[in-house]
C-alpha atoms as a PDB file:
ATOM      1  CA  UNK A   1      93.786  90.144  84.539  1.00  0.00           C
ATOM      2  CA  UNK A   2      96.954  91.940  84.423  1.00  0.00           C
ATOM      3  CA  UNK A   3      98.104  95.027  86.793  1.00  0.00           C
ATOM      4  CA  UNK A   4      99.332  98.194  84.063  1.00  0.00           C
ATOM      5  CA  UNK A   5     101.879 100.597  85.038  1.00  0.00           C
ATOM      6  CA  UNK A   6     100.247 104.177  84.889  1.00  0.00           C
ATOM      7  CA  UNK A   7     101.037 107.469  86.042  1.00  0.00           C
ATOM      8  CA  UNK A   8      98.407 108.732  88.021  1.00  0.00           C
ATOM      9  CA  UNK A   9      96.468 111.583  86.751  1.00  0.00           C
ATOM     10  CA  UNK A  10      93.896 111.063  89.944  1.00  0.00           C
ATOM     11  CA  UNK A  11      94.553 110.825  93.624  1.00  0.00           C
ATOM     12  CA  UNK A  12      93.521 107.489  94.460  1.00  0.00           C
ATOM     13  CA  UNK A  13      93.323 104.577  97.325  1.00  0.00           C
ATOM     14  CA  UNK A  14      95.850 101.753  97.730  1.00  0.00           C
ATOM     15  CA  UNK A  15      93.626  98.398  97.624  1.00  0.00           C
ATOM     16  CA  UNK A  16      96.551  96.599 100.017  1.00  0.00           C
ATOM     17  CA  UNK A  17      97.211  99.456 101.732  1.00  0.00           C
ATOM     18  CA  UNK A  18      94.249 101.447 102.015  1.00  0.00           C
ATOM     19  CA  UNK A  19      96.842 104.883 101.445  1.00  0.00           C
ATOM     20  CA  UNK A  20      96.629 107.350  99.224  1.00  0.00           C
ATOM     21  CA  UNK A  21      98.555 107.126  96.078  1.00  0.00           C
ATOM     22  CA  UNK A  22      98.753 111.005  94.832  1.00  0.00           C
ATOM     23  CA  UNK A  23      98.318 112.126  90.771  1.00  0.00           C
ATOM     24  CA  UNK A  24     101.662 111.365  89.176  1.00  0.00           C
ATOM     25  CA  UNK A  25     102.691 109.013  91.587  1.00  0.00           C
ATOM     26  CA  UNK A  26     102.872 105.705  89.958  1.00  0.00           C
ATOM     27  CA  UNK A  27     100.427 103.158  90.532  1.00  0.00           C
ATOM     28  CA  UNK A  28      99.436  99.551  89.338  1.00  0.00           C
ATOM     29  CA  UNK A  29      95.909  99.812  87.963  1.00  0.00           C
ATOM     30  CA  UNK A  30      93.558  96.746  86.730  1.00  0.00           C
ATOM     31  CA  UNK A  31      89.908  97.187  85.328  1.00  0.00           C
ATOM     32  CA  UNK A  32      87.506  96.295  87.854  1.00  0.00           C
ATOM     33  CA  UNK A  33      89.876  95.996  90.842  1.00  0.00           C
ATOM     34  CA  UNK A  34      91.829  99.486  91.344  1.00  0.00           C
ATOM     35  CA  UNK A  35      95.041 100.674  92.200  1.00  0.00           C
ATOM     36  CA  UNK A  36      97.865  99.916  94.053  1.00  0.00           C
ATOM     37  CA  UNK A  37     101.653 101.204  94.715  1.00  0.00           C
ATOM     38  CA  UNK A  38     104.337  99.393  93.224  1.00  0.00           C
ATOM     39  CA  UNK A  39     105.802  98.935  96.663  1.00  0.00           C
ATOM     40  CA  UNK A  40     102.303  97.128  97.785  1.00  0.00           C
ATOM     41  CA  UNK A  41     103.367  94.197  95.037  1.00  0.00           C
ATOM     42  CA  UNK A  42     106.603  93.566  96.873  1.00  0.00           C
ATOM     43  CA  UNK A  43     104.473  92.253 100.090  1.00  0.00           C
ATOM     44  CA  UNK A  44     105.183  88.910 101.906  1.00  0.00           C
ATOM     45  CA  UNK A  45     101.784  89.070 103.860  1.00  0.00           C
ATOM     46  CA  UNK A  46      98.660  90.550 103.181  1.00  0.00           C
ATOM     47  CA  UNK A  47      96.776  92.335 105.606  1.00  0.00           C
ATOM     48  CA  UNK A  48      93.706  90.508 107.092  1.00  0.00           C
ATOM     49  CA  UNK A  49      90.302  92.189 105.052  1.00  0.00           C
ATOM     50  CA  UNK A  50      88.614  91.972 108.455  1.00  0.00           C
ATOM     51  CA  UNK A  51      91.262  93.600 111.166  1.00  0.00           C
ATOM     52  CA  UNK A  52      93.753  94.589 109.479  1.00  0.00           C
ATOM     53  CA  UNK A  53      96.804  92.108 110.773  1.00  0.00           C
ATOM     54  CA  UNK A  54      98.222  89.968 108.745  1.00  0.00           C
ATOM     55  CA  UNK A  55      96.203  87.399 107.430  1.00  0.00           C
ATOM     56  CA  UNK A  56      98.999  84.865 107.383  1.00  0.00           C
ATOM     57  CA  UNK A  57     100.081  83.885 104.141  1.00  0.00           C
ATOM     58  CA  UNK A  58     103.653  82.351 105.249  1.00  0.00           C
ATOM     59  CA  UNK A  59     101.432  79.448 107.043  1.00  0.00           C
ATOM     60  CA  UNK A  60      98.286  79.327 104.746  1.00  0.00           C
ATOM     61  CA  UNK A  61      97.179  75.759 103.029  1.00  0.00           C
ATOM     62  CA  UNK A  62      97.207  77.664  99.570  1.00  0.00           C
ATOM     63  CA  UNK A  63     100.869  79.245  99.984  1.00  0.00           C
ATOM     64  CA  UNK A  64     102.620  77.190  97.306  1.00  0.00           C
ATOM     65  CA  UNK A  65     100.157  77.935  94.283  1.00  0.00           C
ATOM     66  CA  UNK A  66      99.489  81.995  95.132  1.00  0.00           C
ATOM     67  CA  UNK A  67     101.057  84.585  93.629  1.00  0.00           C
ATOM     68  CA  UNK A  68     100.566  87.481  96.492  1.00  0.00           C
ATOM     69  CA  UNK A  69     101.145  89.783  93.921  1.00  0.00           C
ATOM     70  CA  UNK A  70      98.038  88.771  91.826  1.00  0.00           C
ATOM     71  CA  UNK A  71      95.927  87.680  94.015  1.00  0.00           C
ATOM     72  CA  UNK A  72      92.551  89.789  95.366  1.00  0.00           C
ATOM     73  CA  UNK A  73      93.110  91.480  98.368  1.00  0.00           C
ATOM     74  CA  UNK A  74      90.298  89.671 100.029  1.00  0.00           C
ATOM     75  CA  UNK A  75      91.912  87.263 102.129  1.00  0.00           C
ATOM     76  CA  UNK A  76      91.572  86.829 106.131  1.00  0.00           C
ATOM     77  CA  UNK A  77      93.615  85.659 108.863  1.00  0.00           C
ATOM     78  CA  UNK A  78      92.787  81.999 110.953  1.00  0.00           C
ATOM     79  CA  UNK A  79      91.350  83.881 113.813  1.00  0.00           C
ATOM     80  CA  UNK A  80      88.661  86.222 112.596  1.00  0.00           C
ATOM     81  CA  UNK A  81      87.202  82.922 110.182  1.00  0.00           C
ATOM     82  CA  UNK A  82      86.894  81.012 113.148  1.00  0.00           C
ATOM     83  CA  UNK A  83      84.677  83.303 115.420  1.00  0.00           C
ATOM     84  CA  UNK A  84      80.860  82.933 115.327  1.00  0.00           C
ATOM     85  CA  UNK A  85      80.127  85.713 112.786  1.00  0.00           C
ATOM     86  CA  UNK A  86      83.374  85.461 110.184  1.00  0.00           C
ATOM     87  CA  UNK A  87      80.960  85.716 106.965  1.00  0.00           C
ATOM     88  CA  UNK A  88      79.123  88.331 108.383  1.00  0.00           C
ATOM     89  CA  UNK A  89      82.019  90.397 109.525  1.00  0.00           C
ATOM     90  CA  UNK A  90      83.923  89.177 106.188  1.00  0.00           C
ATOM     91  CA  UNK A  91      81.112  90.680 103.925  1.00  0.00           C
ATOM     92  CA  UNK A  92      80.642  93.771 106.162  1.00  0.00           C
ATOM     93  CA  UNK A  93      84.302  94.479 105.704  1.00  0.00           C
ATOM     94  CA  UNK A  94      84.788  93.859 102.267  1.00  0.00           C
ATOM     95  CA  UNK A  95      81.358  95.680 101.793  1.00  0.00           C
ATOM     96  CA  UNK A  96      83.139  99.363 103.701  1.00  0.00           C
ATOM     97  CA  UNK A  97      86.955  98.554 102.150  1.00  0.00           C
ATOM     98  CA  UNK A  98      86.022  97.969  98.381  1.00  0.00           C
ATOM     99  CA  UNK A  99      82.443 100.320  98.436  1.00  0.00           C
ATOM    100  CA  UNK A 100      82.717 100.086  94.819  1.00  0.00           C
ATOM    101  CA  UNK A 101      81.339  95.905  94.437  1.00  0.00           C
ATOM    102  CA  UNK A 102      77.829  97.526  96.281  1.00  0.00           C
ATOM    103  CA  UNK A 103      77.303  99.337  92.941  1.00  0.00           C
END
């Protein structure tokens, strides 16, 4: 799936960021995943779906095949998948950030 170049003509939320991007702002949009700034595609790291810190993509196993710029914003950092709960707090989180996968 491929991330289109649109002028907003909604206010919507940054999927990286979790910001607003405002109506004629321009935003990267892809059926069935959202929007996102142009300046969010530019990231080194992604932020952690579970706290929020980065979830460590400079030392992860999978580093030289992703493409942070196409890949899901789903990802989590080594210390919240190692404590007792991390699938519970994983789905909880991604459950609140992307509301929109409940439906």
């Amino acid at each position: 799936m491929s991330w289109r170049k649109i002028p907003m003509k909604f206010p919507g939320i940054c999927i990286v960021c979790n910001e607003k991007i405002l109506v004629n702002e321009i935003g990267l949009w892809a059926k069935g995943l959202g929007v996102k700034h142009e300046k969010c595609t530019e990231l080194d790291e992604l932020p952690c779906i579970v706290c929020g810190s980065s979830a460590g993509c400079t030392r992860c196993e999978f580093q030289d095949n992703c493409d942070i710029s196409n890949v899901s914003q789903f990802c989590i950092c080594k210390k919240c998948s190692e404590e007792k709960n991390a699938f519970v707090s994983y789905q909880k989180f991604t459950n609140k950030k992307f509301s929109i996968l409940n439906s």
